[in-house]
C-alpha atoms as a PDB file:
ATOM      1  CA  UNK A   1     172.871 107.471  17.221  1.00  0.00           C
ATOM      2  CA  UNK A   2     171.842 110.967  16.961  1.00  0.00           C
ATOM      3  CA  UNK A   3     167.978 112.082  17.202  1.00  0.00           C
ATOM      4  CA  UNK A   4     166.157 115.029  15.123  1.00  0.00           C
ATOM      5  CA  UNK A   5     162.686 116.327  14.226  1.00  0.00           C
ATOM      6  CA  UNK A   6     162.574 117.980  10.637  1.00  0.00           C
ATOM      7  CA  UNK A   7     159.575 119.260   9.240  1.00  0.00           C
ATOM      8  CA  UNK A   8     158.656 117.966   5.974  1.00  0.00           C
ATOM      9  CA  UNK A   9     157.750 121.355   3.436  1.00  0.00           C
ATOM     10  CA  UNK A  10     158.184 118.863  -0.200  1.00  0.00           C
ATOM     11  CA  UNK A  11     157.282 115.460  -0.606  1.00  0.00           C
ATOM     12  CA  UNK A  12     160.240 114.692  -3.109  1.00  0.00           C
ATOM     13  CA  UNK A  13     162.467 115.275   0.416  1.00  0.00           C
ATOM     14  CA  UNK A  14     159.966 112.549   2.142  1.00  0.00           C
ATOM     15  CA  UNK A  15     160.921 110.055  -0.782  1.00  0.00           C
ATOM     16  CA  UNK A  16     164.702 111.001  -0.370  1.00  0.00           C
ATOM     17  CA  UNK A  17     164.617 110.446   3.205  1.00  0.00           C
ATOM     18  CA  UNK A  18     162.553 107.034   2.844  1.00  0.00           C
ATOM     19  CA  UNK A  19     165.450 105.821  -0.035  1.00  0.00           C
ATOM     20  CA  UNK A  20     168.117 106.670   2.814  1.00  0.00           C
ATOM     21  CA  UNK A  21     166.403 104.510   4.825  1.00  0.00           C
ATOM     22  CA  UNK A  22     166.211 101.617   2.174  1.00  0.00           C
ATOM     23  CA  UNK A  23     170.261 102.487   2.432  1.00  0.00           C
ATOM     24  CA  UNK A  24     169.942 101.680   6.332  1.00  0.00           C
ATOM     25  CA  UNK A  25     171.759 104.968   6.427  1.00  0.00           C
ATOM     26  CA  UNK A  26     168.621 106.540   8.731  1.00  0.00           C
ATOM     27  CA  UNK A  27     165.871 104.990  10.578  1.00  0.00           C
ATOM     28  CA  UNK A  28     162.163 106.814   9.951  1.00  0.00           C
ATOM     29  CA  UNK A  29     159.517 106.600  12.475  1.00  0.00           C
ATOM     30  CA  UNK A  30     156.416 108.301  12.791  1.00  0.00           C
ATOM     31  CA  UNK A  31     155.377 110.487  15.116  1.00  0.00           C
ATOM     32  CA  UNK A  32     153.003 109.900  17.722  1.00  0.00           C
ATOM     33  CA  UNK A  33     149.791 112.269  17.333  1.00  0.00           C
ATOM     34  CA  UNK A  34     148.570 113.777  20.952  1.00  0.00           C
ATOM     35  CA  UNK A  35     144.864 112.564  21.465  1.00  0.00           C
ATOM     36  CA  UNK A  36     143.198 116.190  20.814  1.00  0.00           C
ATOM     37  CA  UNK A  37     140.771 115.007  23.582  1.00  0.00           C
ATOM     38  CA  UNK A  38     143.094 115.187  26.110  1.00  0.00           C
ATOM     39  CA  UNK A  39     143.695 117.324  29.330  1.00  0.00           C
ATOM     40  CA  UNK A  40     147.084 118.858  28.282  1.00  0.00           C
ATOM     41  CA  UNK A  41     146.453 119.181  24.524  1.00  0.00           C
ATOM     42  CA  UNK A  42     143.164 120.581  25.467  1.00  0.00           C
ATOM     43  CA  UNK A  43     144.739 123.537  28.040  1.00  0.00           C
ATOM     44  CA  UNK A  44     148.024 124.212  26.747  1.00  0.00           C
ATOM     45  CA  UNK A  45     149.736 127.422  26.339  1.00  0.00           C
ATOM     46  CA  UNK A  46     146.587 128.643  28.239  1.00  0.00           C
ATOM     47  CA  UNK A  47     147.872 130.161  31.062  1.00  0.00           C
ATOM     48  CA  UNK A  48     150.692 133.059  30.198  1.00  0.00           C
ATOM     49  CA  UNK A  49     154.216 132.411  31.173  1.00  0.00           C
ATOM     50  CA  UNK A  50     155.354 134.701  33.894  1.00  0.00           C
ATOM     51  CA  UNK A  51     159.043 135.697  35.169  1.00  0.00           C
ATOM     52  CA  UNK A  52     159.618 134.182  38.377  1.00  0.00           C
ATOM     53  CA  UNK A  53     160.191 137.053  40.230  1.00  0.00           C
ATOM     54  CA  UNK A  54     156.446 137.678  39.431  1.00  0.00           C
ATOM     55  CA  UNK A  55     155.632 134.703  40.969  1.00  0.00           C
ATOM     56  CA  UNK A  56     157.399 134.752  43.584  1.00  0.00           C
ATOM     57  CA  UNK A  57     155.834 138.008  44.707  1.00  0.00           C
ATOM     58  CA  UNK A  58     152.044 137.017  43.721  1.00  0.00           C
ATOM     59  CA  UNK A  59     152.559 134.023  46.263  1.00  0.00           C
ATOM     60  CA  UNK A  60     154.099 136.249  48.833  1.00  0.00           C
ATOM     61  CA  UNK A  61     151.045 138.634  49.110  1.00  0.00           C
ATOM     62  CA  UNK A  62     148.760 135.287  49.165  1.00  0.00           C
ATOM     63  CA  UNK A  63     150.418 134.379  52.079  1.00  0.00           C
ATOM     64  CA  UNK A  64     150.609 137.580  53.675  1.00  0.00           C
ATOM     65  CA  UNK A  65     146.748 137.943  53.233  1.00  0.00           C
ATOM     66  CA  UNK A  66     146.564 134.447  55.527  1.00  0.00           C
ATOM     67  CA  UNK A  67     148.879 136.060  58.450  1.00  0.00           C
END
């Protein structure tokens, strides 16, 4: 058994996909919504990704500034 998200653009594919699964050819479930209220919906994406090499060397001068 095989996984996949699709995003639904027409609701004449929704009723196709729901008639496959009167078929028992596919399984539908829906998908759990994130509780807006929470910690990680609430801060994500808001720090920038960074190459690690950047990181590296930010954490490197942190530690030099304790020595």
């Amino acid at each position: 058994m095989q996984t996949i998200t699709i995003d639904i653009i027409n609701d004449k594919a929704l009723n196709l996909l729901k008639d496959m699964e009167l078929l028992q050819l596919i399984r539908l479930r829906e998908e759990h919504k994130i509780n807006q209220s929470s910690w990680a919906s609430k801060y994500k994406g808001a720090i920038a990704k960074q190459d690690l090499v950047d990181v590296e060397n930010q954490l490197k001068e942190l530690r030099n500034e304790w020595e």
